[in-house]
PDB file of N, CA and C in Angstrom:
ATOM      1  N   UNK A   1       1.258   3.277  20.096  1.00  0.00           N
ATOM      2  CA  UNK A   1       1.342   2.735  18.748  1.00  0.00           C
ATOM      3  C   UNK A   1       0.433   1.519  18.669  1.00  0.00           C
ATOM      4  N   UNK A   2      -0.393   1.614  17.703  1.00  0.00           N
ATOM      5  CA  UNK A   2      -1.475  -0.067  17.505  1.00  0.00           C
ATOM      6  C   UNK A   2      -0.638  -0.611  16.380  1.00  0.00           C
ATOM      7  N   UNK A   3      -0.705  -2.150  16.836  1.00  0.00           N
ATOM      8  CA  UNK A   3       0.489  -2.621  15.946  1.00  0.00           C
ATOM      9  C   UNK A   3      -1.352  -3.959  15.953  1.00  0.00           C
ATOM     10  N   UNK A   4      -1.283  -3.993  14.198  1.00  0.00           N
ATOM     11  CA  UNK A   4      -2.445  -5.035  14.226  1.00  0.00           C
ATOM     12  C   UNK A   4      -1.890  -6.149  13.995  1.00  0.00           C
ATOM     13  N   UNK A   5      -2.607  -7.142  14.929  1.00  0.00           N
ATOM     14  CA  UNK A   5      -2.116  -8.642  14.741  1.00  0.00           C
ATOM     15  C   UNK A   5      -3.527  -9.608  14.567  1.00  0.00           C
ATOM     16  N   UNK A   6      -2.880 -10.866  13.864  1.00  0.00           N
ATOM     17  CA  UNK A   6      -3.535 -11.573  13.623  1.00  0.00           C
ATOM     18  C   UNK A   6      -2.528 -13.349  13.418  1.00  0.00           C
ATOM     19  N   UNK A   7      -3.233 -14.248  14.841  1.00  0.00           N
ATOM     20  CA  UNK A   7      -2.525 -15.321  14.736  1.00  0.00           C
ATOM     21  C   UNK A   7      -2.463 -16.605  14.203  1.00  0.00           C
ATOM     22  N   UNK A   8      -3.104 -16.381  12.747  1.00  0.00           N
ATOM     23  CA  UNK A   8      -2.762 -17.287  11.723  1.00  0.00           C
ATOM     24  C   UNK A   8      -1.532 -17.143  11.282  1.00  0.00           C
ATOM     25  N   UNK A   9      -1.181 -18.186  10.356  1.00  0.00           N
ATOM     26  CA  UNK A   9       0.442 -17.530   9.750  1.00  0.00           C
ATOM     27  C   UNK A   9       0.193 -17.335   8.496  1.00  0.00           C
ATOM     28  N   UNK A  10      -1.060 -17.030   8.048  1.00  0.00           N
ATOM     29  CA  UNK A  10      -1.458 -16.125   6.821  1.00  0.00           C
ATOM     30  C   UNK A  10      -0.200 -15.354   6.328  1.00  0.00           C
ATOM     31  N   UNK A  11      -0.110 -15.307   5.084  1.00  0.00           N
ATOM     32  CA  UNK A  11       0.861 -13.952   4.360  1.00  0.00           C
ATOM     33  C   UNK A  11       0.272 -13.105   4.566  1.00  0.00           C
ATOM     34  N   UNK A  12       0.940 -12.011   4.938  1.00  0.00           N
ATOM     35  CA  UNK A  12       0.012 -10.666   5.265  1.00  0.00           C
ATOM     36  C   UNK A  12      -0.146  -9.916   3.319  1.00  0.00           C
ATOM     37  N   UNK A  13      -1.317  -9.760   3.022  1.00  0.00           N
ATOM     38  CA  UNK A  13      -1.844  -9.436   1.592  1.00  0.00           C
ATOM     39  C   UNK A  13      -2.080  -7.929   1.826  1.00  0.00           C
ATOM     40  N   UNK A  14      -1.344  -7.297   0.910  1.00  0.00           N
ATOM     41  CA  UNK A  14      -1.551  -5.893   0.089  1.00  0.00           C
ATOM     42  C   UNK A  14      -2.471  -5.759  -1.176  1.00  0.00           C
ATOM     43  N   UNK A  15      -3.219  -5.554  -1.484  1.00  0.00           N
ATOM     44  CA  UNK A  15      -3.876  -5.231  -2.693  1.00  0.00           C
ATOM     45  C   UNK A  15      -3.843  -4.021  -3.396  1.00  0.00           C
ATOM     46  N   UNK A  16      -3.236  -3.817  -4.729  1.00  0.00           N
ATOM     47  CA  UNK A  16      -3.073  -2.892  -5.558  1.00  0.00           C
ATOM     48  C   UNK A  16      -4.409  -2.706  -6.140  1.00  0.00           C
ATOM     49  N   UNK A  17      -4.743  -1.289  -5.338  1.00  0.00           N
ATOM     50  CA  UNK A  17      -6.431  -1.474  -6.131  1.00  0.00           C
ATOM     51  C   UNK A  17      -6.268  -0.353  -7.598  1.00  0.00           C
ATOM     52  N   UNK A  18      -7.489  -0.964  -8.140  1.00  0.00           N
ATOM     53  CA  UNK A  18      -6.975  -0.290 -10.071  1.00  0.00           C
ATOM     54  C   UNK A  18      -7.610   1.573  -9.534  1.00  0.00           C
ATOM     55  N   UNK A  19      -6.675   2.075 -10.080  1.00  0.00           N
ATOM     56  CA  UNK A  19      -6.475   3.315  -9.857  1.00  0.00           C
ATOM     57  C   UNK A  19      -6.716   4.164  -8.775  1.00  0.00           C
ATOM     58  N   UNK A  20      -6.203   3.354  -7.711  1.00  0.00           N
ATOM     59  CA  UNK A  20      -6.336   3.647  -6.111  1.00  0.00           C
ATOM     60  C   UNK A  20      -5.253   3.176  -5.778  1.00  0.00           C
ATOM     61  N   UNK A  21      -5.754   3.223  -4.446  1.00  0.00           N
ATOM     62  CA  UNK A  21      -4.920   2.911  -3.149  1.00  0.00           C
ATOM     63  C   UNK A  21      -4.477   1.081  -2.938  1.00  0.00           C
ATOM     64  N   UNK A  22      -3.010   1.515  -2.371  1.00  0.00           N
ATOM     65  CA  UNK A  22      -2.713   0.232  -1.734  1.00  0.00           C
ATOM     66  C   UNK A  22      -3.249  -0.389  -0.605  1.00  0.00           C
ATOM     67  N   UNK A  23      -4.149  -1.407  -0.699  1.00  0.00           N
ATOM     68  CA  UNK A  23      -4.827  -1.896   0.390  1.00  0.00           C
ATOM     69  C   UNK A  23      -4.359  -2.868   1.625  1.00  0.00           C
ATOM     70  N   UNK A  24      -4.572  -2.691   2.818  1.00  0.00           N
ATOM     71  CA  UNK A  24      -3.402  -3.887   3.385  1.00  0.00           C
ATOM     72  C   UNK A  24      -4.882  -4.467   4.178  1.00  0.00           C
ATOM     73  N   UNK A  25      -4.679  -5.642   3.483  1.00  0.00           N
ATOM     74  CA  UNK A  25      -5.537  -6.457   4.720  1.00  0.00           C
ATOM     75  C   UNK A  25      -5.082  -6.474   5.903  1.00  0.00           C
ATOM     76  N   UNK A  26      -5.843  -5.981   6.826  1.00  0.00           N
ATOM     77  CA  UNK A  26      -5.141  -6.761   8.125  1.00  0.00           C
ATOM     78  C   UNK A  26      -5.753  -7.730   9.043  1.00  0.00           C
ATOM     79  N   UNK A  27      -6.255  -8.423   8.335  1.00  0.00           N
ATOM     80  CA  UNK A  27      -7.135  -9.778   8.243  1.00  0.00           C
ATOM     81  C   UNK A  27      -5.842 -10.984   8.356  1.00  0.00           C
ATOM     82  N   UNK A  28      -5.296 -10.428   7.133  1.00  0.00           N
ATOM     83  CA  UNK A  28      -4.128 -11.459   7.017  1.00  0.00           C
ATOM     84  C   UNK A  28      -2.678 -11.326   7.684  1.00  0.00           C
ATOM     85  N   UNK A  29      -2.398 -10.894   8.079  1.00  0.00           N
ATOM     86  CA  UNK A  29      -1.402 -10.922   9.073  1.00  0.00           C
ATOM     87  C   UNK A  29      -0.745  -9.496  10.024  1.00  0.00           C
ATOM     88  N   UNK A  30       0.226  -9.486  10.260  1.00  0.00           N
ATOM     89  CA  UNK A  30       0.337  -8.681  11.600  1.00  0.00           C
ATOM     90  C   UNK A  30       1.515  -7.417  10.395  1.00  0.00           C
ATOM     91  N   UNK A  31       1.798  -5.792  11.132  1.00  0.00           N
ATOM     92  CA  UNK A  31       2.374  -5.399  10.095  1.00  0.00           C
ATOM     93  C   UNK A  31       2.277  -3.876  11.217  1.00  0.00           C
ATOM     94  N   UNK A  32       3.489  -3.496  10.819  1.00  0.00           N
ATOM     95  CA  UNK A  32       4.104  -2.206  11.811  1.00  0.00           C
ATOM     96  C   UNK A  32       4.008  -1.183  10.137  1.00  0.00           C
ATOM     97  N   UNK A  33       3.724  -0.340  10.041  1.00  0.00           N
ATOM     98  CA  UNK A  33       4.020   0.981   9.233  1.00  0.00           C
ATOM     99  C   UNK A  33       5.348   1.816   9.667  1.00  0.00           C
ATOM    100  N   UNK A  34       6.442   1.846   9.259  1.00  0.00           N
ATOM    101  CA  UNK A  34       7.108   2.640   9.425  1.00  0.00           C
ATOM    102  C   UNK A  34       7.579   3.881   8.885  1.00  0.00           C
ATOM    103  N   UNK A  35       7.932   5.040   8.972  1.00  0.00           N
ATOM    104  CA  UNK A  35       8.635   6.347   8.436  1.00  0.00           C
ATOM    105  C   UNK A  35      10.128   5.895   7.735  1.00  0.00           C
ATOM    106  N   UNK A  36      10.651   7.049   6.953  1.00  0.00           N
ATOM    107  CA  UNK A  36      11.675   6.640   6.499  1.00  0.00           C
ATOM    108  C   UNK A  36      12.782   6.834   7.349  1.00  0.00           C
ATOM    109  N   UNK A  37      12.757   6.986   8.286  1.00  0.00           N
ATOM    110  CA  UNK A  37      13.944   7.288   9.939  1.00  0.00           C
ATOM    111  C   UNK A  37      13.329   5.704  10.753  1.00  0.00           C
ATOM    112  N   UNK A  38      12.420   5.077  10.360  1.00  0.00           N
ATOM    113  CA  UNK A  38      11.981   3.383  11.034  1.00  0.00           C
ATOM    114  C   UNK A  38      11.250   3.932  12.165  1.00  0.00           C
ATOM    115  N   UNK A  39      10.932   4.902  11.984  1.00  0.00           N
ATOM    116  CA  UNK A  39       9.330   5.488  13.270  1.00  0.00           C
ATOM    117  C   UNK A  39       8.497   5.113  12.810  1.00  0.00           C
ATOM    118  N   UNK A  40       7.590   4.193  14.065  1.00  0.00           N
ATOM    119  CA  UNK A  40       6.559   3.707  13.633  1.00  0.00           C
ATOM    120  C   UNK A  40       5.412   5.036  13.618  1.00  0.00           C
ATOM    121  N   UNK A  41       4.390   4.465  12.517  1.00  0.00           N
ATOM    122  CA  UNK A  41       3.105   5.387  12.047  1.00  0.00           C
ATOM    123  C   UNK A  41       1.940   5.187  12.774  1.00  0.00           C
ATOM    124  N   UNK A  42       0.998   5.324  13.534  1.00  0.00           N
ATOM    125  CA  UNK A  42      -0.256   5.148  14.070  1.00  0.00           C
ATOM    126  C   UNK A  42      -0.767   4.538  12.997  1.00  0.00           C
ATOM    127  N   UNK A  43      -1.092   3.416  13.011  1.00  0.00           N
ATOM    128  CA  UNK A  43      -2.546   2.900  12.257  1.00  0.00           C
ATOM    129  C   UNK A  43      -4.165   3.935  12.642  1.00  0.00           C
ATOM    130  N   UNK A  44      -4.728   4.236  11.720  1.00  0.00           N
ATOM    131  CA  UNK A  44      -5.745   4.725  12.623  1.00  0.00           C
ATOM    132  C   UNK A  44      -7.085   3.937  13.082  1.00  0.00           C
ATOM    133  N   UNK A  45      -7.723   3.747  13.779  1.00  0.00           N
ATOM    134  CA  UNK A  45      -8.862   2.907  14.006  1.00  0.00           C
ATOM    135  C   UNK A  45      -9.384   2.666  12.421  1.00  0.00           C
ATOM    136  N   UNK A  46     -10.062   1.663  12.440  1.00  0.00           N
ATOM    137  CA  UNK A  46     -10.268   1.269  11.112  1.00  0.00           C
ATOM    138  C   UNK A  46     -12.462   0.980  11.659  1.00  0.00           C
ATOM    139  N   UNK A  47     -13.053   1.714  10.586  1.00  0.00           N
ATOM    140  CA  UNK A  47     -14.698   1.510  10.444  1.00  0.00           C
ATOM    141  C   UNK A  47     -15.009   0.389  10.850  1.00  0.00           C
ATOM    142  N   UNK A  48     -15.979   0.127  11.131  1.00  0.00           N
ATOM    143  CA  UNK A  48     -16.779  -0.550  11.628  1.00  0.00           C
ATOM    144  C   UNK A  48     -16.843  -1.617  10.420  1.00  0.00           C
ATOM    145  N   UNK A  49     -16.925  -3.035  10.603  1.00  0.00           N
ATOM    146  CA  UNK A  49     -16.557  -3.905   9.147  1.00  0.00           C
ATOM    147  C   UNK A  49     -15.602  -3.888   8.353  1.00  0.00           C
ATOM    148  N   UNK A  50     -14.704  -2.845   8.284  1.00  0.00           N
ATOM    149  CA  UNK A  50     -13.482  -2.346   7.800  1.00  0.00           C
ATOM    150  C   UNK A  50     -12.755  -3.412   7.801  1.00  0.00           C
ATOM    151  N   UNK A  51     -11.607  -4.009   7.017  1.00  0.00           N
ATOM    152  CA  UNK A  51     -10.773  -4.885   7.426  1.00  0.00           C
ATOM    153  C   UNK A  51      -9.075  -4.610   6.328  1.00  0.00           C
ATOM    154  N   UNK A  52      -9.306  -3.266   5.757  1.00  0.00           N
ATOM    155  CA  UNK A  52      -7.967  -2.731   5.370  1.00  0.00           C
ATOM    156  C   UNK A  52      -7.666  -1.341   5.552  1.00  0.00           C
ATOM    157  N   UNK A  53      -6.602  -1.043   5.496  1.00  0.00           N
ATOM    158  CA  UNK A  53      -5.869   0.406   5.781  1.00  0.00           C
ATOM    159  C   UNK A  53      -5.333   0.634   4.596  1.00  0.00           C
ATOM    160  N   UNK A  54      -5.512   1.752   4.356  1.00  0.00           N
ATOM    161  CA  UNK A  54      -5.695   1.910   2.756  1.00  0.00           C
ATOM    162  C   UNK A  54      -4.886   3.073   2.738  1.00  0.00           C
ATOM    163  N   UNK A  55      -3.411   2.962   1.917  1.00  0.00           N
ATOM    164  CA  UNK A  55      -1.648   3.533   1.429  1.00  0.00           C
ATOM    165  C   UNK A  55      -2.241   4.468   0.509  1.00  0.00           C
ATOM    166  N   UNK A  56      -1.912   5.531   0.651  1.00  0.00           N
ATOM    167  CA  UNK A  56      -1.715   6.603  -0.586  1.00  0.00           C
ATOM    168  C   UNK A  56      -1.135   5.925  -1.817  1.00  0.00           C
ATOM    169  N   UNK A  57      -1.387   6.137  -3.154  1.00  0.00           N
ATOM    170  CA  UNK A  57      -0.447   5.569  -4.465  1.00  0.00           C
ATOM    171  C   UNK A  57      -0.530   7.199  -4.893  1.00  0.00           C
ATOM    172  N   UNK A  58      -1.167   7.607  -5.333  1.00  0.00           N
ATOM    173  CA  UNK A  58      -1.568   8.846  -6.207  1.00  0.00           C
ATOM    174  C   UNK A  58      -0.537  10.327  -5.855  1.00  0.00           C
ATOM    175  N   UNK A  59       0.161  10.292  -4.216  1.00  0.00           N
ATOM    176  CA  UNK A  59       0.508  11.518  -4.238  1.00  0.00           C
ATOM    177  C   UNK A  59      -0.357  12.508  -3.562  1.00  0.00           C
ATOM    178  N   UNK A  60      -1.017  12.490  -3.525  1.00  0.00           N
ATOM    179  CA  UNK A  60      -2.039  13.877  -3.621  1.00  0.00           C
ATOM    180  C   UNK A  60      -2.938  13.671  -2.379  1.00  0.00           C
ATOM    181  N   UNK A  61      -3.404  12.557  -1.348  1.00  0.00           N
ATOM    182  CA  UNK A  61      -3.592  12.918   0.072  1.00  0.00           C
ATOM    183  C   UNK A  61      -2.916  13.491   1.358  1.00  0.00           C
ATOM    184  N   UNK A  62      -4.180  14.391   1.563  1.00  0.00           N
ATOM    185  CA  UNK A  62      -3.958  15.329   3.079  1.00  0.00           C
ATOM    186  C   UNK A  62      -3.424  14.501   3.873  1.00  0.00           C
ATOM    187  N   UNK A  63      -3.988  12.890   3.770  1.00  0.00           N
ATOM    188  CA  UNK A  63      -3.558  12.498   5.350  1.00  0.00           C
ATOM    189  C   UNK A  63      -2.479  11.143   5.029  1.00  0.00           C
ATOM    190  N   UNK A  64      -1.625  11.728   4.020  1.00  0.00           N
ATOM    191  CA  UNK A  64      -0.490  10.625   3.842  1.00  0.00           C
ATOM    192  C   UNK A  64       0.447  10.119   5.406  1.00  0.00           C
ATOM    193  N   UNK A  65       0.371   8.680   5.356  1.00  0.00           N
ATOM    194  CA  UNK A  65       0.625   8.096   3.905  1.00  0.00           C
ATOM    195  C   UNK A  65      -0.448   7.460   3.516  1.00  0.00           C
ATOM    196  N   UNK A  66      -1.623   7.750   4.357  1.00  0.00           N
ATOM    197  CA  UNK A  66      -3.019   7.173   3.982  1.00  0.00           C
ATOM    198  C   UNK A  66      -3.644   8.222   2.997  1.00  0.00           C
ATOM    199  N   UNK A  67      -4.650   6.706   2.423  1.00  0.00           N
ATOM    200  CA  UNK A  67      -5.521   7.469   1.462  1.00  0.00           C
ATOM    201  C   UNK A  67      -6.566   8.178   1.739  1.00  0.00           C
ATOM    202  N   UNK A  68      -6.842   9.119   1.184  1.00  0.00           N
ATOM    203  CA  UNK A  68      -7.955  10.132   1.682  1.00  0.00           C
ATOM    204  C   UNK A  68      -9.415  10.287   0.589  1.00  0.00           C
ATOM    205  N   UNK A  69      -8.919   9.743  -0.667  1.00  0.00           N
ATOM    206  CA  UNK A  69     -10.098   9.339  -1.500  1.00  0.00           C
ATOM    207  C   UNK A  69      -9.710  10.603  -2.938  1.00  0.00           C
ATOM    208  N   UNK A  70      -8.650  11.175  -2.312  1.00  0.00           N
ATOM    209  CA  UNK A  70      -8.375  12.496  -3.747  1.00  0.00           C
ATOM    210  C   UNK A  70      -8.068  12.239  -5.023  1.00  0.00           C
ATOM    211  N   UNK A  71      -7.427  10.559  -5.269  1.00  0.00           N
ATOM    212  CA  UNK A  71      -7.597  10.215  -6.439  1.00  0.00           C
ATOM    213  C   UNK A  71      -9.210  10.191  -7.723  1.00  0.00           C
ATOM    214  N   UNK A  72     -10.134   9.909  -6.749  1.00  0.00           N
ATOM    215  CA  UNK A  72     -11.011   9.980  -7.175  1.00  0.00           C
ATOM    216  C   UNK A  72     -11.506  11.347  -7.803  1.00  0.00           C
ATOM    217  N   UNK A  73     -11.103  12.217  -6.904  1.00  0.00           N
ATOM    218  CA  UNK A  73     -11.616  13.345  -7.048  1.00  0.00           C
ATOM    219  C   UNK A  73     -10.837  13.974  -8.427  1.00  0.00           C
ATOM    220  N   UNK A  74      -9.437  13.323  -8.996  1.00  0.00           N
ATOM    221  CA  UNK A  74      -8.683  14.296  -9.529  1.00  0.00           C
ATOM    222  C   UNK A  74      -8.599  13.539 -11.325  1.00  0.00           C
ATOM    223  N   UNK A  75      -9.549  12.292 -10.525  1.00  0.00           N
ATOM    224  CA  UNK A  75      -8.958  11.171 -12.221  1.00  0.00           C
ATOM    225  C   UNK A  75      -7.722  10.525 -12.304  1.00  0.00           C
ATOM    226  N   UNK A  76      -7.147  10.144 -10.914  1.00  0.00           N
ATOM    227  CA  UNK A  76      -6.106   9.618 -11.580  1.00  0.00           C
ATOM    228  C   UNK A  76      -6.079   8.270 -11.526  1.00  0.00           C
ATOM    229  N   UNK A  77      -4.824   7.847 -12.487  1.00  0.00           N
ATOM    230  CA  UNK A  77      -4.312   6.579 -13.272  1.00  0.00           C
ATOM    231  C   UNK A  77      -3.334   6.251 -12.822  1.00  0.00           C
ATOM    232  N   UNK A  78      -3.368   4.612 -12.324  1.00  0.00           N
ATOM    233  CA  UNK A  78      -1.856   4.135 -11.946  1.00  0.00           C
ATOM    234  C   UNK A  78      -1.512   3.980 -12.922  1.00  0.00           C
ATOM    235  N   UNK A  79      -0.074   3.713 -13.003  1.00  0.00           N
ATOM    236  CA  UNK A  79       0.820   3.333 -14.276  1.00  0.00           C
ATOM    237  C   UNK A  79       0.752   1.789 -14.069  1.00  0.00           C
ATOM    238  N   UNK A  80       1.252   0.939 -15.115  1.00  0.00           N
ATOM    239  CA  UNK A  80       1.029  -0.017 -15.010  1.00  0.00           C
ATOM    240  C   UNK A  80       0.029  -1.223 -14.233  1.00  0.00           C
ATOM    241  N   UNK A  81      -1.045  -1.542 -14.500  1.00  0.00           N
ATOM    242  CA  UNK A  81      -2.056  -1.727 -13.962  1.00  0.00           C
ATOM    243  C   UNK A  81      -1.946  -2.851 -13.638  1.00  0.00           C
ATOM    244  N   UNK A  82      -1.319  -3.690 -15.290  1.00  0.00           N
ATOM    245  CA  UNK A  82      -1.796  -4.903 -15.197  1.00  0.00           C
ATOM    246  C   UNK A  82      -0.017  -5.615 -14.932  1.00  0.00           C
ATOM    247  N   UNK A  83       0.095  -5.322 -14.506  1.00  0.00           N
ATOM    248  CA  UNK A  83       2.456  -5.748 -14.806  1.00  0.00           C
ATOM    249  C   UNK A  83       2.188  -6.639 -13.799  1.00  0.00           C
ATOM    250  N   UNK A  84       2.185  -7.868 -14.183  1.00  0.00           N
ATOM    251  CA  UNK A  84       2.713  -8.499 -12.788  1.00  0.00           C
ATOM    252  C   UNK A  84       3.965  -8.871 -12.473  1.00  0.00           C
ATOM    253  N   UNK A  85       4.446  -8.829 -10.798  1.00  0.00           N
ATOM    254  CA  UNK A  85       5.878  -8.910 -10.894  1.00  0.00           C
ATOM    255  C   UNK A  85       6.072 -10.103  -9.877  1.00  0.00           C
ATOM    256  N   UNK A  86       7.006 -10.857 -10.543  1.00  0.00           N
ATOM    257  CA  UNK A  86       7.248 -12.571  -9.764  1.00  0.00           C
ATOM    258  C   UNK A  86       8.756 -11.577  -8.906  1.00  0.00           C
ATOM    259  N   UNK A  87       8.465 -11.952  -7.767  1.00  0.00           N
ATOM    260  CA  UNK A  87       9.154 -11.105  -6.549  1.00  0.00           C
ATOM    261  C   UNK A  87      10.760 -12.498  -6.871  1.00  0.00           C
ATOM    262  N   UNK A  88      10.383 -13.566  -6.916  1.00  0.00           N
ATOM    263  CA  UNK A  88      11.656 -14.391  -7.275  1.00  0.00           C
ATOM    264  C   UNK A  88      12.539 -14.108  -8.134  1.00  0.00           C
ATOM    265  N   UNK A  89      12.549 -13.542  -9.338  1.00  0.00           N
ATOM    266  CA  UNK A  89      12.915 -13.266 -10.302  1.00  0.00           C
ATOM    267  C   UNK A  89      13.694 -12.367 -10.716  1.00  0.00           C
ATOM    268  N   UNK A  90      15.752 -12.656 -10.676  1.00  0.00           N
ATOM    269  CA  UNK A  90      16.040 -11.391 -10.770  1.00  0.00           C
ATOM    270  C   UNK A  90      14.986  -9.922 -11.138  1.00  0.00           C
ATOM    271  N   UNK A  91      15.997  -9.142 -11.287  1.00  0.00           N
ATOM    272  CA  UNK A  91      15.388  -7.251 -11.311  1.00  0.00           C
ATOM    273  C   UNK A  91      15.568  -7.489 -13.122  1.00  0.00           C
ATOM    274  N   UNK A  92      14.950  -7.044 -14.173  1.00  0.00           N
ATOM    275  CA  UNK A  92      15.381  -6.674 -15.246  1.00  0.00           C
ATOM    276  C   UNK A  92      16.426  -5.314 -15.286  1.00  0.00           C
ATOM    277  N   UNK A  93      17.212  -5.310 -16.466  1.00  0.00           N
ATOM    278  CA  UNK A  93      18.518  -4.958 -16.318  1.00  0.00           C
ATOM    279  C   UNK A  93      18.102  -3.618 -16.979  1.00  0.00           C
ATOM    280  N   UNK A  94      18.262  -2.433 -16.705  1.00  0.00           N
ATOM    281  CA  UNK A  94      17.913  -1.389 -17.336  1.00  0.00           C
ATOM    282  C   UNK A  94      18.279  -1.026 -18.762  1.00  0.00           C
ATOM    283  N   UNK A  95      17.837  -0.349 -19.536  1.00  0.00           N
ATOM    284  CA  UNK A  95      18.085  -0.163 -21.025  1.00  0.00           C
ATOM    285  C   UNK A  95      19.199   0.687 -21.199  1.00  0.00           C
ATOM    286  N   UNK A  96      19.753   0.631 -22.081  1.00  0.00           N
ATOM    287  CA  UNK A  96      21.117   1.387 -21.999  1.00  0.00           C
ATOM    288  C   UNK A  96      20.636   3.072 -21.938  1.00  0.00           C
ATOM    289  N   UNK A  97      21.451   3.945 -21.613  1.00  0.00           N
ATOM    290  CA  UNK A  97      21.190   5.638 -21.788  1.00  0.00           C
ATOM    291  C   UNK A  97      21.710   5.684 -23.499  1.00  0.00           C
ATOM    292  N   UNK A  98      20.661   6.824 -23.915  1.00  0.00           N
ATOM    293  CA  UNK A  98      20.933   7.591 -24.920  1.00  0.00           C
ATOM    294  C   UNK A  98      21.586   8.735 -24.976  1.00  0.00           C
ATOM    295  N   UNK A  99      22.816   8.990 -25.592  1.00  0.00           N
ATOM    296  CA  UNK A  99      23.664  10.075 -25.903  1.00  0.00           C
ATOM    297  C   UNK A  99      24.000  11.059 -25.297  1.00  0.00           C
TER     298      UNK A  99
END
């Protein structure tokens, strides 16, 4: 398992890229990928200059939970692009159900 580290105490930064993939720097700090059973995921070697590992959003990559570039290929659109969310801040309370 490659577990990437980095010994600043940087916040480790994700970037929501616009109608892509979740980007994880790993510039900025250290970060295990896990499965939904808490098995860790192989990072895979990362390119030459490379400095993020780049999360499926779209659904639709072969090599989830990484991105494989098929958004591009298919047109798709994140939902909410621009929402920003203050992580402090209670959850908003859901809208009531209709009938």
């Amino acid at each position: 398992m490659m577990i990437l580290t980095h010994t600043d105490s940087m916040p480790l930064v994700i970037k929501v890229r616009e109608n892509g993939p979740f980007a994880v720097d790993v510039t900025s700090g250290d970060f295990i990928l896990v499965d939904h059973n808490d098995q860790p995921i192989e990072i895979p070697p990362l390119k030459p200059g490379k400095t993020n590992v780049t999360l499926c959003r779209c659904g639709l990559s072969s090599k989830k939970p990484f991105c494989d570039s098929t958004h591009k290929k298919v047109g798709w659109v994140g939902a909410n692009e621009d929402q920003v969310v203050d992580a402090a801040a209670p959850p908003s309370p859901e809208p009531p159900r209709q009938g």
